[in-house]
C-alpha atoms as a PDB file:
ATOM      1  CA  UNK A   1     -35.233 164.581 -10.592  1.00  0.00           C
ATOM      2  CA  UNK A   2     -32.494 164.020  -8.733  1.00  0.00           C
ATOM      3  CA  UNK A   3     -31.200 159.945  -6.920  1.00  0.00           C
ATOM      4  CA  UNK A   4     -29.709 160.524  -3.651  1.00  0.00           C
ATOM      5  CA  UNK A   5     -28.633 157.600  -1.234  1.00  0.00           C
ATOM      6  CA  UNK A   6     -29.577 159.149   2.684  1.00  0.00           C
ATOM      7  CA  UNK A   7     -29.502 157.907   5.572  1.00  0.00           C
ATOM      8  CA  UNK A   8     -32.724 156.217   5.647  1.00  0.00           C
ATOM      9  CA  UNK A   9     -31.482 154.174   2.863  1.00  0.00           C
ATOM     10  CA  UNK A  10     -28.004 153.468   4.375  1.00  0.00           C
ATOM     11  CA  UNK A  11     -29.700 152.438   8.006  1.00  0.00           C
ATOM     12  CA  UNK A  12     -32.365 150.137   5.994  1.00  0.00           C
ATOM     13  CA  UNK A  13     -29.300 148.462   3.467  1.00  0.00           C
ATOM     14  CA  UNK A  14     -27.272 148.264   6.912  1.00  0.00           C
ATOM     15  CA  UNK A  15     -29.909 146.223   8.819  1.00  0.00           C
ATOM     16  CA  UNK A  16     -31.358 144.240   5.882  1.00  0.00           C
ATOM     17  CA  UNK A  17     -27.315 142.836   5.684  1.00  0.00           C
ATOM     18  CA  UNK A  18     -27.128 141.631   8.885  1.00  0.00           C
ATOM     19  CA  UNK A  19     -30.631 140.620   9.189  1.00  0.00           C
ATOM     20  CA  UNK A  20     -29.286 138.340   5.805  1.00  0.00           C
ATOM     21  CA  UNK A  21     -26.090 137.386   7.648  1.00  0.00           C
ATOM     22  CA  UNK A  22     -27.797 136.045  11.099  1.00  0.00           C
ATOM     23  CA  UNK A  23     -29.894 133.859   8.814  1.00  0.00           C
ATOM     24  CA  UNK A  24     -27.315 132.645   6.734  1.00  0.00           C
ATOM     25  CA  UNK A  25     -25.164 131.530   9.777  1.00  0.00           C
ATOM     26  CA  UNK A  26     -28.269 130.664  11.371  1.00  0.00           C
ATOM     27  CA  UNK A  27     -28.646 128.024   8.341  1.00  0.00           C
ATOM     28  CA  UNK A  28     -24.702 126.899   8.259  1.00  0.00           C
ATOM     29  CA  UNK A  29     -25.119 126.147  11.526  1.00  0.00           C
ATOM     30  CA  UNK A  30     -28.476 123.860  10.928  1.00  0.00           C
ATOM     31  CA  UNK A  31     -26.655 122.298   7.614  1.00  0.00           C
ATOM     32  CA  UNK A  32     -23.981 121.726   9.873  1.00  0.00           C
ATOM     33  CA  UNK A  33     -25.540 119.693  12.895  1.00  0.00           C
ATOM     34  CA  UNK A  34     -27.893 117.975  11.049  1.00  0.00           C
ATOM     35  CA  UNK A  35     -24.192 116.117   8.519  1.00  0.00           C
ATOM     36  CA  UNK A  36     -22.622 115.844  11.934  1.00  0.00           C
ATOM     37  CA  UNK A  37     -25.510 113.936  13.175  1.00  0.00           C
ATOM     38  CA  UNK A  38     -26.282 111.697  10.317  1.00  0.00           C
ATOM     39  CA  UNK A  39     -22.179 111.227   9.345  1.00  0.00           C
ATOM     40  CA  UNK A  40     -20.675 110.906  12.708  1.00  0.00           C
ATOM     41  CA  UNK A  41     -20.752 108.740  15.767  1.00  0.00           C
ATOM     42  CA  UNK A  42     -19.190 107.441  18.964  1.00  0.00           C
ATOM     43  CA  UNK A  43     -16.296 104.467  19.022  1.00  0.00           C
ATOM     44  CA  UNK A  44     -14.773 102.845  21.958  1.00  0.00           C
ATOM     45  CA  UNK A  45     -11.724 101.052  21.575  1.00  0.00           C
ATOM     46  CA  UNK A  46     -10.773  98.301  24.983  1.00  0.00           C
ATOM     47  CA  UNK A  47      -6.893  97.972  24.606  1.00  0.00           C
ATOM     48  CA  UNK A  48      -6.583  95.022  26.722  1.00  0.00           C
ATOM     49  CA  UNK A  49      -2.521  95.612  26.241  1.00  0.00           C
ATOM     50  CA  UNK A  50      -2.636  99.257  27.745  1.00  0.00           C
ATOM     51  CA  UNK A  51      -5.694  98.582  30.204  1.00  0.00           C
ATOM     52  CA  UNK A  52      -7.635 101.238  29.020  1.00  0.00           C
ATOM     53  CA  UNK A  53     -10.998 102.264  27.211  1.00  0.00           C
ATOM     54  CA  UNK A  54     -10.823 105.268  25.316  1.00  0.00           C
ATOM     55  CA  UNK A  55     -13.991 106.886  23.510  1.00  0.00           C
ATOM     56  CA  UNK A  56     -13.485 108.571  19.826  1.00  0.00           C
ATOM     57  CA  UNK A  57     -15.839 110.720  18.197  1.00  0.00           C
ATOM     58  CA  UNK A  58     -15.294 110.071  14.560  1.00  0.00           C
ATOM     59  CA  UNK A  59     -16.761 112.530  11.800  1.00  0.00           C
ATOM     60  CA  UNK A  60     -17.536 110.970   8.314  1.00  0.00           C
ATOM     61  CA  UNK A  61     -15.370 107.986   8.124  1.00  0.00           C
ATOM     62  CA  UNK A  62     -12.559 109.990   8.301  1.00  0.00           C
ATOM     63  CA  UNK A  63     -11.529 111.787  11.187  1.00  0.00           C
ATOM     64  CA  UNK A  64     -11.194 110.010  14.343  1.00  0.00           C
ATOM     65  CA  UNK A  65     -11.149 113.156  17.715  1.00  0.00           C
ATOM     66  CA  UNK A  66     -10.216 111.382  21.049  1.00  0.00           C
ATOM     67  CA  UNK A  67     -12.659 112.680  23.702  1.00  0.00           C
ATOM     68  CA  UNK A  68     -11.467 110.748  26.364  1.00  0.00           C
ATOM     69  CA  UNK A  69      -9.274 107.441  27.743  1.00  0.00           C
ATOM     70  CA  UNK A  70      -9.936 106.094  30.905  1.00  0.00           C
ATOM     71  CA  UNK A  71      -7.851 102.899  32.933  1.00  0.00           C
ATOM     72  CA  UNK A  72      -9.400  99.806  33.866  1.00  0.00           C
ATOM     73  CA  UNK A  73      -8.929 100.233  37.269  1.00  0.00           C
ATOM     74  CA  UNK A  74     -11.750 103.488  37.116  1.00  0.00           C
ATOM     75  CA  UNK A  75     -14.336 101.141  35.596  1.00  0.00           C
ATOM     76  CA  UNK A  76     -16.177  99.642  38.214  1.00  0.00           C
ATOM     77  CA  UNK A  77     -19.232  97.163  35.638  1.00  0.00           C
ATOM     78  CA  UNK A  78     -20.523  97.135  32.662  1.00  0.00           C
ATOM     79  CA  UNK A  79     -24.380  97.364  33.115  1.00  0.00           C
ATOM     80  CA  UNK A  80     -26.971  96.553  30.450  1.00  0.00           C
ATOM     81  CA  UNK A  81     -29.967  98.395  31.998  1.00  0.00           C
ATOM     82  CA  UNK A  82     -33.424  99.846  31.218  1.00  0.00           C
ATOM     83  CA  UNK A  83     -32.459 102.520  33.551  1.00  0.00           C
ATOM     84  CA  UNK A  84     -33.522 105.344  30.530  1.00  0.00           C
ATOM     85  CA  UNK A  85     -36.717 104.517  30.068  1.00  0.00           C
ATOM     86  CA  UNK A  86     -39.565 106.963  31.024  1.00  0.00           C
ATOM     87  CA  UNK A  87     -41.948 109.538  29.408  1.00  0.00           C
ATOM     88  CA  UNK A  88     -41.722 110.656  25.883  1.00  0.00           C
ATOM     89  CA  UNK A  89     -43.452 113.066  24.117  1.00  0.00           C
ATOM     90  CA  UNK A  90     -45.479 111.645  21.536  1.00  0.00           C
ATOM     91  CA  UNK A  91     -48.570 113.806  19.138  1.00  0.00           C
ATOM     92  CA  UNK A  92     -51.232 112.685  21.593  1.00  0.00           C
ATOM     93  CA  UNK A  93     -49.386 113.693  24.531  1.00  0.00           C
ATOM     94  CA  UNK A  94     -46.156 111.822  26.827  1.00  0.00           C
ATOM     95  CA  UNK A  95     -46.012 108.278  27.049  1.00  0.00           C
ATOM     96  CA  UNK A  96     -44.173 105.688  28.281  1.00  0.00           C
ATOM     97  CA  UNK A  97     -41.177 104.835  26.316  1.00  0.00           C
ATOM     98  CA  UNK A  98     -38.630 101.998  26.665  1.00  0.00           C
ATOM     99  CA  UNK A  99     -35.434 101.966  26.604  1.00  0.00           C
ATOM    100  CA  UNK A 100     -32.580 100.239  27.015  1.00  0.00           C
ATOM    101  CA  UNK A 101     -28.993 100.962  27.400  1.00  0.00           C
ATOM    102  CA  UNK A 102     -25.454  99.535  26.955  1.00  0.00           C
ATOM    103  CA  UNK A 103     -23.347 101.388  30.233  1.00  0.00           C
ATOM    104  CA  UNK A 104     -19.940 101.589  31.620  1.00  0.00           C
ATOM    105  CA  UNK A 105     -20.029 102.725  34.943  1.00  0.00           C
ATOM    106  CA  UNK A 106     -16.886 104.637  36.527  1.00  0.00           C
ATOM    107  CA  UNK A 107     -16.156 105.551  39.753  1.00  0.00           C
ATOM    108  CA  UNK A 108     -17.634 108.970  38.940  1.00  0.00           C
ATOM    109  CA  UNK A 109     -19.992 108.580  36.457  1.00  0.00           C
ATOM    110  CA  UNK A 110     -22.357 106.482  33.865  1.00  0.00           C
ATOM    111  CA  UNK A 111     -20.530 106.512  30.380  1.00  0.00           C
ATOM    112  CA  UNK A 112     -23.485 105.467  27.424  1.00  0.00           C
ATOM    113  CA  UNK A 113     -22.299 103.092  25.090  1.00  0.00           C
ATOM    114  CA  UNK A 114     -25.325 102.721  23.329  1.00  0.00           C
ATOM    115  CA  UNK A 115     -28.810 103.393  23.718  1.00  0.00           C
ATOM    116  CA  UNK A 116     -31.606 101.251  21.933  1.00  0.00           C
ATOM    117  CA  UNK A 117     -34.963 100.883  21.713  1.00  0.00           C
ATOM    118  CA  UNK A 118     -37.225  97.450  22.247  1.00  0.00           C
ATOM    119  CA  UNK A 119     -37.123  95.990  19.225  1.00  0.00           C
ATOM    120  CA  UNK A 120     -33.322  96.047  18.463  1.00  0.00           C
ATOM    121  CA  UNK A 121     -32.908  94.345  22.324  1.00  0.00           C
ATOM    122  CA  UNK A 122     -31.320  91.358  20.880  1.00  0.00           C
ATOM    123  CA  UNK A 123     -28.713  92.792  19.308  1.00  0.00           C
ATOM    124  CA  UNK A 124     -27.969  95.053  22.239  1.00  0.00           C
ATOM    125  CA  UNK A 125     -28.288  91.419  24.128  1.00  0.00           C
ATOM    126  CA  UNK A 126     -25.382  89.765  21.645  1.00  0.00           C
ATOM    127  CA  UNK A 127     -23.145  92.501  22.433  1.00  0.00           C
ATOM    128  CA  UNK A 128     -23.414  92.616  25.678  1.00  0.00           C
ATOM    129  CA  UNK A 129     -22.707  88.583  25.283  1.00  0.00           C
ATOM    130  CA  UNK A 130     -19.586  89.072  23.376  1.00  0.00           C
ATOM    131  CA  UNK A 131     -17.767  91.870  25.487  1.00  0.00           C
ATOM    132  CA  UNK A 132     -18.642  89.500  28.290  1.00  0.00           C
ATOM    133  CA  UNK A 133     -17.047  86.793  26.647  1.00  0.00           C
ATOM    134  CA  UNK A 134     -13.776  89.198  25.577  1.00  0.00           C
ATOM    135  CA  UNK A 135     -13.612  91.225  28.914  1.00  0.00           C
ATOM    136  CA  UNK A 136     -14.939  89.359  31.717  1.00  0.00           C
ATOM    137  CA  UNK A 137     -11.340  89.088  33.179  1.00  0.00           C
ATOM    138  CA  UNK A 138     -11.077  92.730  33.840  1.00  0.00           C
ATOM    139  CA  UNK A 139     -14.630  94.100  34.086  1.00  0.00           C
ATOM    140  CA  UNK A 140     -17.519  92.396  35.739  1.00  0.00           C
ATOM    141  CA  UNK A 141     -20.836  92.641  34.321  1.00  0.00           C
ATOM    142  CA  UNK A 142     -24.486  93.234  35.113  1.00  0.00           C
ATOM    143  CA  UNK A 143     -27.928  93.160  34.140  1.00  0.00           C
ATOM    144  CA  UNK A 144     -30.994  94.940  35.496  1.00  0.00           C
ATOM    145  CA  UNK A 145     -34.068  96.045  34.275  1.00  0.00           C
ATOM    146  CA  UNK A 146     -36.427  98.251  36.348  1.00  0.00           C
ATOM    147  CA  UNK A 147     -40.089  97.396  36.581  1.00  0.00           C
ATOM    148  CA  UNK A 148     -41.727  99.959  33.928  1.00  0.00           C
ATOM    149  CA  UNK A 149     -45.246 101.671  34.915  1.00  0.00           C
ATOM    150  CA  UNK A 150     -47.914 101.200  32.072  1.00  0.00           C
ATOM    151  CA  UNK A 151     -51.326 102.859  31.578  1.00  0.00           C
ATOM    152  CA  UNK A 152     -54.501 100.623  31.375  1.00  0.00           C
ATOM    153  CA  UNK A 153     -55.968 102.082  28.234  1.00  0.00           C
END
């Protein structure tokens, strides 16, 4: 009897390799987003010297990426809103879902500073408190929440 590698065999060992290699980098790239979401985050940083607010994207403690720096003449409020809030999908279907948000609002644009849910409203509350207290000689600041729609149950 004689072993003989043909074509057939070559095609199948071709494709069975890069069917491996999609799935591999399919999975590096999973592993990846899923550390850069749990180790990384956003930072802003007022410099009340240079009069500007500049937003960092820092990965694991470590490495700090400057995304972008805006002056203080571009921001136009600080707004702590419920503006987000709306449906969500949930296992029994979409529901109502409140949120509220932390927001610097530019000239051009709505720039999230944080985004919480109900029950962590104080602490988004204090915060907004404190950079009021720190920064209410450049910025001025705002509240509003929008009158949510709820289902009678």
């Amino acid at each position: 009897m004689e072993a003989s590698f043909t074509l057939i065999d070559f095609i199948l060992f071709f494709f069975s390799f890069v069917l491996g290699f999609v799935f591999a980098l399919f999975f590096l790239i999973f592993a990846l987003a899923v550390l850069l979401k749990i180790f990384s985050r956003h930072e802003f940083l007022f410099d009340r010297d240079e009069y500007t607010v500049t937003k960092y994207y820092r990965f694991f403690r470590y490495f700090r990426i400057r995304m972008r720096t805006i002056g203080f003449g571009e921001v136009e409020e600080i707004l702590l809103s419920n503006h987000h809030s709306g449906q969500a999908l949930f296992s029994r279907g979409m529901k109502q879902k409140e949120w509220f948000s932390l927001d610097i609002k530019t000239t051009n644009e709505y720039i999230e500073i944080i985004k919480t849910e109900e029950d962590e409203l104080q602490e988004l509350y204090e915060l907004y408190n404190e950079m009021e207290e720190m920064l209410d000689l450049y910025f001025s600041f705002r509240i509003e929440f929008l009158e949510t729609e709820t289902e009678s149950e």
